[in-house]
C-alpha atoms as a PDB file:
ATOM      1  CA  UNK A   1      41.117  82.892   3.903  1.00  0.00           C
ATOM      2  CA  UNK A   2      41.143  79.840   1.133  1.00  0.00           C
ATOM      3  CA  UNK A   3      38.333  78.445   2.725  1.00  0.00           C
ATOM      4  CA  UNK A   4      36.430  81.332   2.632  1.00  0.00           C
ATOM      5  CA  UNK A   5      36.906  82.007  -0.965  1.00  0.00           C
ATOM      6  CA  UNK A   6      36.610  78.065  -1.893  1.00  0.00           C
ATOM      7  CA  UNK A   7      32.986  78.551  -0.297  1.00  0.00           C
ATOM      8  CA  UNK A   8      32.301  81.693  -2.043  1.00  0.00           C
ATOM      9  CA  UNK A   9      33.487  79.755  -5.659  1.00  0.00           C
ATOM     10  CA  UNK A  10      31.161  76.901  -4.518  1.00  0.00           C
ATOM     11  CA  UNK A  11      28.255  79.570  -3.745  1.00  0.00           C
ATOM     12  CA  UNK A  12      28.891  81.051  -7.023  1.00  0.00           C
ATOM     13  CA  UNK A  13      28.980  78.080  -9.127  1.00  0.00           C
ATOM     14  CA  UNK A  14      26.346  76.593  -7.525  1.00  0.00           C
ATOM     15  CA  UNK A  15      23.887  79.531  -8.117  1.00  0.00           C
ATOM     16  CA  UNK A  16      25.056  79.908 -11.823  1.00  0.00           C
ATOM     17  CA  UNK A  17      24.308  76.224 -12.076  1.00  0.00           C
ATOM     18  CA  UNK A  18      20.557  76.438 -10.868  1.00  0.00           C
ATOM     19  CA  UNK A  19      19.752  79.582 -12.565  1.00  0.00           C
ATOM     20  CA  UNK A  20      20.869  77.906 -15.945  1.00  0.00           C
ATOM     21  CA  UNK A  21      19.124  75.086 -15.175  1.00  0.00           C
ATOM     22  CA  UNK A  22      15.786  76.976 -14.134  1.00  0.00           C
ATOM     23  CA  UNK A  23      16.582  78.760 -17.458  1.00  0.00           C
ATOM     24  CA  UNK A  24      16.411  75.309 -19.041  1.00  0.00           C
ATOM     25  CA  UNK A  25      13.347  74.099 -17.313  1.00  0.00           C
ATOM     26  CA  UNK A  26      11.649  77.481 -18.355  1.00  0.00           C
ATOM     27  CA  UNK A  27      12.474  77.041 -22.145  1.00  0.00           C
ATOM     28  CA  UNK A  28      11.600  73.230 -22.151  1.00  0.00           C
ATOM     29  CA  UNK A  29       8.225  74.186 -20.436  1.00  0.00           C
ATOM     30  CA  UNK A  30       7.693  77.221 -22.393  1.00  0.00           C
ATOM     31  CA  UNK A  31       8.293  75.152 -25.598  1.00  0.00           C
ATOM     32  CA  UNK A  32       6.181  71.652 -24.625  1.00  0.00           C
ATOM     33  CA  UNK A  33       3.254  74.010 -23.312  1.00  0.00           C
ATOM     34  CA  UNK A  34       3.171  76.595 -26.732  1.00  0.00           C
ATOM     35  CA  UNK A  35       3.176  72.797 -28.795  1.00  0.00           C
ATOM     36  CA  UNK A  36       0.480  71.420 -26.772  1.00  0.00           C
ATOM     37  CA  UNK A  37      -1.357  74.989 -27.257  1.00  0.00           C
ATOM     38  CA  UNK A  38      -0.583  75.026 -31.097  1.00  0.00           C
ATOM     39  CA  UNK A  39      -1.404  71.115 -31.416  1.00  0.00           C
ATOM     40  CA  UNK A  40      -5.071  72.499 -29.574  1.00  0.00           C
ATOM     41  CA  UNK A  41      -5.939  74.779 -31.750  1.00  0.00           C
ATOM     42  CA  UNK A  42      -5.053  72.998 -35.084  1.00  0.00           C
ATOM     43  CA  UNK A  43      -7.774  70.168 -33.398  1.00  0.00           C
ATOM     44  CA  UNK A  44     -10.673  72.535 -33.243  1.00  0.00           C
END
């Protein structure tokens, strides 16, 4: 029975983990991408 719910704790913290950090990635992308789009059209 501990085992079981040490793995689902693991599981859990492991998933809330990666979906912050895929929320991370998303806003540093989202953010270096709409500069680099901004920087773009200032140029032309």
């Amino acid at each position: 029975m501990y085992v079981v719910s040490t793995c689902k704790h693991y599981v859990c913290t492991w998933i809330f983990h990666s979906s912050l950090l895929v929320l991370h990635l998303n806003m540093l992308l989202a953010n270096s991408v709409g500069d680099n789009y901004f920087n773009y059209l200032e140029t032309k």
